[in-house]
C-alpha atoms as a PDB file:
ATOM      1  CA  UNK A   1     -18.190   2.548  12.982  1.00  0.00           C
ATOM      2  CA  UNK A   2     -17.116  -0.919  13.999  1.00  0.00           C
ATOM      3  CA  UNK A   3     -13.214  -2.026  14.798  1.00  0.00           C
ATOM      4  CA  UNK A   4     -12.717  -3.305  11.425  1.00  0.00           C
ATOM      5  CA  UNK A   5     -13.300  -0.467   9.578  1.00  0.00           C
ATOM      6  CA  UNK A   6     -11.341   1.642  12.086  1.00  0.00           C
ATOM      7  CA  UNK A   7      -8.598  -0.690  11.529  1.00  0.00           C
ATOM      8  CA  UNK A   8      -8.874  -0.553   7.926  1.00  0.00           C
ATOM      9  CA  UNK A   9      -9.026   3.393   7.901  1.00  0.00           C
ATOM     10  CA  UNK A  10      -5.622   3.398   9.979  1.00  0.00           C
ATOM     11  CA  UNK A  11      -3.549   0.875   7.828  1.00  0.00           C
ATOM     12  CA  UNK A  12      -5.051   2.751   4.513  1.00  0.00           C
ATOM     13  CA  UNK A  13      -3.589   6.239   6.000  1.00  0.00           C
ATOM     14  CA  UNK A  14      -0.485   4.619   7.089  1.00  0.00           C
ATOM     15  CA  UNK A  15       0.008   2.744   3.560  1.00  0.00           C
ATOM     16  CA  UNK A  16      -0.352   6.392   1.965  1.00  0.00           C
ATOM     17  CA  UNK A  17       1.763   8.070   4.446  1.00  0.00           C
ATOM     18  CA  UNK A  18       4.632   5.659   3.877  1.00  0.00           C
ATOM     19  CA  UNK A  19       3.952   5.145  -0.240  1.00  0.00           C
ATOM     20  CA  UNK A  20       4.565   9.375  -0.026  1.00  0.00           C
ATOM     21  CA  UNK A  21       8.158   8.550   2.103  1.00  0.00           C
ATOM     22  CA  UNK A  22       9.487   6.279  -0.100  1.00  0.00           C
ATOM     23  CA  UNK A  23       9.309   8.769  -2.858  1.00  0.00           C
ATOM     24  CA  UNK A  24      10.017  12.267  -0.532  1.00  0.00           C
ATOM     25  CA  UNK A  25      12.752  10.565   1.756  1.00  0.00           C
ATOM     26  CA  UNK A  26      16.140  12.122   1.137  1.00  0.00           C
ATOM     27  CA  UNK A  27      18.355   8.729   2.332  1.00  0.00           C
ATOM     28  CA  UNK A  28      17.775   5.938   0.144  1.00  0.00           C
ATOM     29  CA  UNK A  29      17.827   3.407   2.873  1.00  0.00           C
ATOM     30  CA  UNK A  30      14.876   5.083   4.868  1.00  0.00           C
ATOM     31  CA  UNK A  31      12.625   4.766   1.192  1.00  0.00           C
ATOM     32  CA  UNK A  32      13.455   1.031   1.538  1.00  0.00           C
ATOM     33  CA  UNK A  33      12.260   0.899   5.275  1.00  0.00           C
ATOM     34  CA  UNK A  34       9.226   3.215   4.484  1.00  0.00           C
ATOM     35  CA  UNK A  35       8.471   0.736   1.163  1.00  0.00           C
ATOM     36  CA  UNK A  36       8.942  -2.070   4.027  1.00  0.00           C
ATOM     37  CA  UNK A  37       6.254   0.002   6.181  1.00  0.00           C
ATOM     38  CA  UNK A  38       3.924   0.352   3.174  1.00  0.00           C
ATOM     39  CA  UNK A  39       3.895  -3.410   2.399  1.00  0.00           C
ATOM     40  CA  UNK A  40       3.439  -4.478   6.048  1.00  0.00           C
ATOM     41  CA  UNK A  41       0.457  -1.802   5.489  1.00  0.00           C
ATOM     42  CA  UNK A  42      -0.832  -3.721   2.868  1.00  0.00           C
ATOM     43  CA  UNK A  43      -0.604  -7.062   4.257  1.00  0.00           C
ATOM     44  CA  UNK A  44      -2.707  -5.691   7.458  1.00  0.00           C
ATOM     45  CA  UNK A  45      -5.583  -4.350   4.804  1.00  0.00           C
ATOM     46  CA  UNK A  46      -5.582  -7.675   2.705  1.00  0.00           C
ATOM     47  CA  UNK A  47      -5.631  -9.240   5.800  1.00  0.00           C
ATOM     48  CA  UNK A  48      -9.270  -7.343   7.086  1.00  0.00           C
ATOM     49  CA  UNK A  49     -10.411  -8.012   3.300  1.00  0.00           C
ATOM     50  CA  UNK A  50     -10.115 -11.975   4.539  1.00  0.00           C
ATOM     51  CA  UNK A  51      -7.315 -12.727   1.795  1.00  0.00           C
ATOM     52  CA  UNK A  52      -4.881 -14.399   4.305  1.00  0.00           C
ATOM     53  CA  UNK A  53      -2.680 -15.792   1.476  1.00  0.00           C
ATOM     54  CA  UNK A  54      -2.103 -12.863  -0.131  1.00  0.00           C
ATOM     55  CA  UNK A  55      -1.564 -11.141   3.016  1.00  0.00           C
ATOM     56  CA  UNK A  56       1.027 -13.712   4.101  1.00  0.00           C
ATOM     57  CA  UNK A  57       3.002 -13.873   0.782  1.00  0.00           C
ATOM     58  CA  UNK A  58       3.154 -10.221   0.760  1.00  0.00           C
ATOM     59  CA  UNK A  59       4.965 -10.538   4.108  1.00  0.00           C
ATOM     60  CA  UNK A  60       7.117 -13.856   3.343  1.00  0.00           C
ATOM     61  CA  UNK A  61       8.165 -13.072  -0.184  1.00  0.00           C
ATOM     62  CA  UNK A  62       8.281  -9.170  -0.210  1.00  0.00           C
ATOM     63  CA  UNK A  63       9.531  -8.151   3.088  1.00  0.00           C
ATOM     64  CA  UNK A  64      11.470 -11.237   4.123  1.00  0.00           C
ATOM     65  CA  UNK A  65      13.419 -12.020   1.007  1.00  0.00           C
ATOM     66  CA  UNK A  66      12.971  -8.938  -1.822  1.00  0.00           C
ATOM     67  CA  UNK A  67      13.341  -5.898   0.600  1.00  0.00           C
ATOM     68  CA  UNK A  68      16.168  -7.629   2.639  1.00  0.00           C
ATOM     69  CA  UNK A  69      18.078  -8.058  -0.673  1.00  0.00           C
ATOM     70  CA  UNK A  70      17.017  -4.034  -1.441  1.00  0.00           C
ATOM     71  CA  UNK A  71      18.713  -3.132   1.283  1.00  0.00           C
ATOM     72  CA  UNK A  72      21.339  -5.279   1.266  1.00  0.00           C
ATOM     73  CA  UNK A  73      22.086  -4.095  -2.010  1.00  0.00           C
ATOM     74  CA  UNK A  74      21.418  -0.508  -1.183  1.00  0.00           C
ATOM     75  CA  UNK A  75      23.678  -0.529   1.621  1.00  0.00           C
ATOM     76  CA  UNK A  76      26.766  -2.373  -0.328  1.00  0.00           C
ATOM     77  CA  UNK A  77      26.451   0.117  -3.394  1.00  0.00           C
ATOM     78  CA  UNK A  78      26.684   2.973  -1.047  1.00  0.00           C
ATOM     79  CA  UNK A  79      24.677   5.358  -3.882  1.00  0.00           C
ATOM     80  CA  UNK A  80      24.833   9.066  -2.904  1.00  0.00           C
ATOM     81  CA  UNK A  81      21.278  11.100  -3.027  1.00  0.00           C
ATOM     82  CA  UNK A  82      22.258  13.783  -4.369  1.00  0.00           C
ATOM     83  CA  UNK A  83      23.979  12.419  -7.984  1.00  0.00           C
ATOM     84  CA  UNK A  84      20.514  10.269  -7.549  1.00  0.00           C
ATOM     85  CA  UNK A  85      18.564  13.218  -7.647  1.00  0.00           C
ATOM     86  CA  UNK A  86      19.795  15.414 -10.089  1.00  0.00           C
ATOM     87  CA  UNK A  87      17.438  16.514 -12.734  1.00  0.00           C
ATOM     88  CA  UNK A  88      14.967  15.467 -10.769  1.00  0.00           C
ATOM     89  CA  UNK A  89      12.307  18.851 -11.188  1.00  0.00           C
ATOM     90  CA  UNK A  90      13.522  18.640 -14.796  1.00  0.00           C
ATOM     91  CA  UNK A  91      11.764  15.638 -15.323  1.00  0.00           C
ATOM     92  CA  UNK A  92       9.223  16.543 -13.000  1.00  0.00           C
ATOM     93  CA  UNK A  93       6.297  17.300 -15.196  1.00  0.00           C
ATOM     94  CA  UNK A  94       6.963  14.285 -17.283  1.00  0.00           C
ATOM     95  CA  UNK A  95       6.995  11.695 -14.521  1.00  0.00           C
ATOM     96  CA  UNK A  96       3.724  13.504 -12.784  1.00  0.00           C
ATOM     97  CA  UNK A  97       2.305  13.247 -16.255  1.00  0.00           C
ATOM     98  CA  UNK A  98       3.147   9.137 -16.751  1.00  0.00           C
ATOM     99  CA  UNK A  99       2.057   8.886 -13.093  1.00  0.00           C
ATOM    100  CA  UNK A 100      -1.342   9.900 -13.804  1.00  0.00           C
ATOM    101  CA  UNK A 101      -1.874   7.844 -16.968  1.00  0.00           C
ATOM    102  CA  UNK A 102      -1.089   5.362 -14.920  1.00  0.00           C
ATOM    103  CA  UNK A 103      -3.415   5.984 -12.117  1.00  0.00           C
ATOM    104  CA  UNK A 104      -5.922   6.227 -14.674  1.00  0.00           C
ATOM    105  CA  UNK A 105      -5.458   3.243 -16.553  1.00  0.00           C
ATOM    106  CA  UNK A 106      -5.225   1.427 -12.976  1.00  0.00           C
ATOM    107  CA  UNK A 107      -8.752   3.330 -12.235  1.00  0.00           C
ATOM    108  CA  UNK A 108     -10.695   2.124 -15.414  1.00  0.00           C
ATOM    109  CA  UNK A 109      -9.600  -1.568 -15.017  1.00  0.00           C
ATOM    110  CA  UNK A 110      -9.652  -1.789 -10.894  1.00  0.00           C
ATOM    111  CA  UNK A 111     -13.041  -0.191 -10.525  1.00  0.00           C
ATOM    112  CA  UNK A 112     -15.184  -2.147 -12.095  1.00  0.00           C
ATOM    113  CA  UNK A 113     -14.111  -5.231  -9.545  1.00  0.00           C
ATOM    114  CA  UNK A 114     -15.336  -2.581  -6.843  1.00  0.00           C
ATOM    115  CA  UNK A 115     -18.905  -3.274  -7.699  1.00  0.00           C
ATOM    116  CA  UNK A 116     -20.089  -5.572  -5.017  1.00  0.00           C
ATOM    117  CA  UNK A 117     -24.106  -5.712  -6.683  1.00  0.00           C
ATOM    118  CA  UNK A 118     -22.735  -7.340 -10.028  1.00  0.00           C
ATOM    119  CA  UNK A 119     -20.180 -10.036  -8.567  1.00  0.00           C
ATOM    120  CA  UNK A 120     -21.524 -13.176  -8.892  1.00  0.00           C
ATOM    121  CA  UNK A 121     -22.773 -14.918  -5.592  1.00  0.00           C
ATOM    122  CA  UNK A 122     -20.294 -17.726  -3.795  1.00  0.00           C
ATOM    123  CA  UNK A 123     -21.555 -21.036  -4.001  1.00  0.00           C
ATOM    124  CA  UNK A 124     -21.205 -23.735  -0.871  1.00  0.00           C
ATOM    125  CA  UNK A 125     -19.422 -25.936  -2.425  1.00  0.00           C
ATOM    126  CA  UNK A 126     -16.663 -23.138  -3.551  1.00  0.00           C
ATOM    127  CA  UNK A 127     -16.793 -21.836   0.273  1.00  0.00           C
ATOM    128  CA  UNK A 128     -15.384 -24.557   1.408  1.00  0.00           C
ATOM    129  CA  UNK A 129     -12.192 -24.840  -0.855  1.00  0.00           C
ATOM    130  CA  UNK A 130     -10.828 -21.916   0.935  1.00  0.00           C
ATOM    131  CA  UNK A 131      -9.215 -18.885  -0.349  1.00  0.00           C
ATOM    132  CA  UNK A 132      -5.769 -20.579  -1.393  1.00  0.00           C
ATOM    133  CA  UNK A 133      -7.460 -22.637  -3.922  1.00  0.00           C
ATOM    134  CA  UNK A 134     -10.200 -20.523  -5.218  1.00  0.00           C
ATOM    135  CA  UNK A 135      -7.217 -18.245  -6.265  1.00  0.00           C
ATOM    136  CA  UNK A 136      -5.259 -21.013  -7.697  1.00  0.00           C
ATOM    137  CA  UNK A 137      -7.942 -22.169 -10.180  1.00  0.00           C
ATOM    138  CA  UNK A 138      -9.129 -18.483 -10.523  1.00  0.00           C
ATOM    139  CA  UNK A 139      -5.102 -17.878 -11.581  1.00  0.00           C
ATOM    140  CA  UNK A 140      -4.356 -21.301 -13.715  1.00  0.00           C
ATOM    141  CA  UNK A 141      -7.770 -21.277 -15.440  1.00  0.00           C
ATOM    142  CA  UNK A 142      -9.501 -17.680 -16.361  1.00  0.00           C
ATOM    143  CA  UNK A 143      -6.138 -15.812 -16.175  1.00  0.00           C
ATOM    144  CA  UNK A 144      -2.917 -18.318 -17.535  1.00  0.00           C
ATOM    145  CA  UNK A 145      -2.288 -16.399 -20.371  1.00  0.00           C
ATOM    146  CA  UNK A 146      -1.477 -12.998 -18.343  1.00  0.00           C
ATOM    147  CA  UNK A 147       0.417 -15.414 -15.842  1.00  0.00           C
ATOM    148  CA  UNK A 148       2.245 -17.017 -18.235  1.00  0.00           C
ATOM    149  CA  UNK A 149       3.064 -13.009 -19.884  1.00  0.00           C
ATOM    150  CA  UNK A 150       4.195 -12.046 -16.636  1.00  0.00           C
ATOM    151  CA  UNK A 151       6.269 -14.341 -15.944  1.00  0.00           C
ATOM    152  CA  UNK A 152       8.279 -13.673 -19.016  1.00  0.00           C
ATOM    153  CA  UNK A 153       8.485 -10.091 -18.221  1.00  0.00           C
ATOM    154  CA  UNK A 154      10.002 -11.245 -15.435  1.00  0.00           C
ATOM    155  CA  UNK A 155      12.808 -13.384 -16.924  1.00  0.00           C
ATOM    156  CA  UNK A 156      13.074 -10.434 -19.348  1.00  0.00           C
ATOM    157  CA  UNK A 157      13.815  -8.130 -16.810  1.00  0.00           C
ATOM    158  CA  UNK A 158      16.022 -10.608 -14.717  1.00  0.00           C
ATOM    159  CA  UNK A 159      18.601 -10.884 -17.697  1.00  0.00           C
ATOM    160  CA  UNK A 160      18.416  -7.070 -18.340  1.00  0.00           C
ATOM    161  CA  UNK A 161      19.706  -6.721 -15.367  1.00  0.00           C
ATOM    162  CA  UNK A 162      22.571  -9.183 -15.318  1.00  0.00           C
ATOM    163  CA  UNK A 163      23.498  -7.754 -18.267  1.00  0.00           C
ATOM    164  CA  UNK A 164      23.471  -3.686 -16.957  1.00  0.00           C
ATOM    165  CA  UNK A 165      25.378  -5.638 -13.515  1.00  0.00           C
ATOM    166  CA  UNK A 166      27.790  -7.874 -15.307  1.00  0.00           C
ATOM    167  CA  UNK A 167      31.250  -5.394 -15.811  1.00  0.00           C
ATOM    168  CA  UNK A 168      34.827  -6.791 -16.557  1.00  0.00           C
ATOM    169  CA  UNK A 169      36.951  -5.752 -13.742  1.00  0.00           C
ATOM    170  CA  UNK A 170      40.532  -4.971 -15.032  1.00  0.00           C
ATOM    171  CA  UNK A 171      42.254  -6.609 -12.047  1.00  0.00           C
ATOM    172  CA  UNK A 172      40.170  -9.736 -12.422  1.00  0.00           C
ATOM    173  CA  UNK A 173      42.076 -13.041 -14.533  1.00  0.00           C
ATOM    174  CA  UNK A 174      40.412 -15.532 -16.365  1.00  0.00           C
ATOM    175  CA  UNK A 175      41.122 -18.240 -18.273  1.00  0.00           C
ATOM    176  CA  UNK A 176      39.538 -19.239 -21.985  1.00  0.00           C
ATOM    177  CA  UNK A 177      39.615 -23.794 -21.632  1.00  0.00           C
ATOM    178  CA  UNK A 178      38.768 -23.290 -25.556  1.00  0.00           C
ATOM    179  CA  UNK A 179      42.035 -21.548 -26.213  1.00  0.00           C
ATOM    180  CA  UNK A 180      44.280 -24.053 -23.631  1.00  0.00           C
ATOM    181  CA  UNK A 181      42.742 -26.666 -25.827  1.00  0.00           C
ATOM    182  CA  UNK A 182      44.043 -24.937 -29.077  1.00  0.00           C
ATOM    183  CA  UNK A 183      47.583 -24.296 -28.383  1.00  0.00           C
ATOM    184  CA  UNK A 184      50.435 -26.029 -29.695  1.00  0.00           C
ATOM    185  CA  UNK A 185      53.964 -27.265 -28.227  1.00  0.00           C
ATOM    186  CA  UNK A 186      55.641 -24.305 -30.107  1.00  0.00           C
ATOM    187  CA  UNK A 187      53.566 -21.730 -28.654  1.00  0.00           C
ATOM    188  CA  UNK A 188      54.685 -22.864 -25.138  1.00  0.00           C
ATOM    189  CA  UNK A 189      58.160 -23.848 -25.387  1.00  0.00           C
ATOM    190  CA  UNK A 190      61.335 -22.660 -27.796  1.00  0.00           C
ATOM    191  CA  UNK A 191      64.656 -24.017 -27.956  1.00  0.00           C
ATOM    192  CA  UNK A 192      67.446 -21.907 -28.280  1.00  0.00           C
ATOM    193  CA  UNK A 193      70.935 -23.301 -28.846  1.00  0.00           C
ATOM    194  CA  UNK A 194      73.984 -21.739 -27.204  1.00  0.00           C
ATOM    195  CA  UNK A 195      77.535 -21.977 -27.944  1.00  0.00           C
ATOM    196  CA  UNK A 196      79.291 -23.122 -24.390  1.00  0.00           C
ATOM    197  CA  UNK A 197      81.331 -20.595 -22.459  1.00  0.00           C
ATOM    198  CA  UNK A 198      83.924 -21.248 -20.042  1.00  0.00           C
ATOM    199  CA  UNK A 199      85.401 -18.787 -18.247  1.00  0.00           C
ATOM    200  CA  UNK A 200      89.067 -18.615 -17.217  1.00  0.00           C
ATOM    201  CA  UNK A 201      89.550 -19.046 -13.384  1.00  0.00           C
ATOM    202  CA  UNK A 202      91.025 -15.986 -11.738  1.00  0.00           C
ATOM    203  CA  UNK A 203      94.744 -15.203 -11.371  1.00  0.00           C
ATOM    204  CA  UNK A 204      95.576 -15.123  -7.902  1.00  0.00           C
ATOM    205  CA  UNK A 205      96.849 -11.731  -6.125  1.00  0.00           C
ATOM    206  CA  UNK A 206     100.374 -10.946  -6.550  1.00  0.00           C
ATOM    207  CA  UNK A 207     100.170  -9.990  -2.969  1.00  0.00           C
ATOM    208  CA  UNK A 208      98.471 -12.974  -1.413  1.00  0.00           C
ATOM    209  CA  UNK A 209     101.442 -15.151  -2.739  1.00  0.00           C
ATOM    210  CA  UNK A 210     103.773 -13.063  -1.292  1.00  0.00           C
ATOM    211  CA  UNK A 211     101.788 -12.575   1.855  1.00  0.00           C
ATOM    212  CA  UNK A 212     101.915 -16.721   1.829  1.00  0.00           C
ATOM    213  CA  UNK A 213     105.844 -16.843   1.373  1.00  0.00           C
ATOM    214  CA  UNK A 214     106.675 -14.505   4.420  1.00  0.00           C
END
């Protein structure tokens, strides 16, 4: 057994070990640093399969930017594990049963791209584009239309969840322009008339005068 495949052994046992925490793990910020530890795992595999890129953008995009913002959000929402985890053996059976469908259905269209005799043979010229680009066209030519689908799954799921996230606070103000535009002298101001009153000025004390005299 040669360094590479040790290596490759220890990052694959690692990336299970922490995939299993981020479920298992009681706090919700250690599931985001185990996730972070699974990721970095993955990076380190994809980087002994020779896919640099990926590797890279797996550390750049997912653990620089989208984990940071996990946790930042994680830590500002201050969620509580245990109203997070209640019901959770009731829907046990159901989510081990989805979980496996999906396992499956990952199976039966990942497996065939195992079989190393049946991939077609790299030609020189295509060598020497590098991986970066060979996965560009691969991406932009033989798979747009799943790009293109995935990318408005994405938007989909970005304005769900604005929408779930966006709450009127009751001590918040705000102002409708259309409405300030709309409204009229006589909803603003009202004259009233009043009949003038004067009052009569004081009488003086009876005892100050005399108190004046003396």
């Amino acid at each position: 057994m040669d360094i590479t495949t040790a290596l490759f052994y220890v990052f694959s046992a690692v990336l299970l070990g922490a995939s299993v925490r981020v479920i298992t793990a009681k706090s919700t910020v250690h599931s985001a640093l185990f996730l972070i530890l699974a990721f970095f795992s993955a990076s380190c595999v994809w980087m002994l399969l020779k896919a640099e890129f990926l590797a890279i953008t797996l550390v750049l995009v997912y653990i620089g930017a989208v984990m940071v913002l996990f946790l930042f959000v994680v830590m500002m929402l201050d969620i509580t594990s245990d109203r997070v985890r209640d019901g959770f053996w009731k829907h046990l059976p159901m989510a081990a049963l989805v979980g496996v469908l999906i396992a499956l259905e990952m199976a039966a269209i990942l497996l065939p791209g195992f079989r190393l005799k049946d991939a077609p043979e790299l030609s020189a010229a295509a060598a020497k584009l590098g991986n970066t680009k060979l996965l560009g066209i691969e991406v932009y030519t033989n798979y747009l239309y799943p790009l293109q689908i995935a990318a408005v799954l994405l938007l989909v799921a970005i304005i769900a969840a604005i929408a779930l996230t966006l709450r009127r606070r009751k001590d918040s103000r705000s102002q409708d322009p259309s409405e300030q535009v709309k409204v009229k002298k006589a909803d603003r101001l009202r004259i009233v008339k009043m009949a003038p009153t004067v009052e009569a000025p004081a009488a003086p004390a009876a005892d100050a005068n005399n108190t004046g005299a003396a």
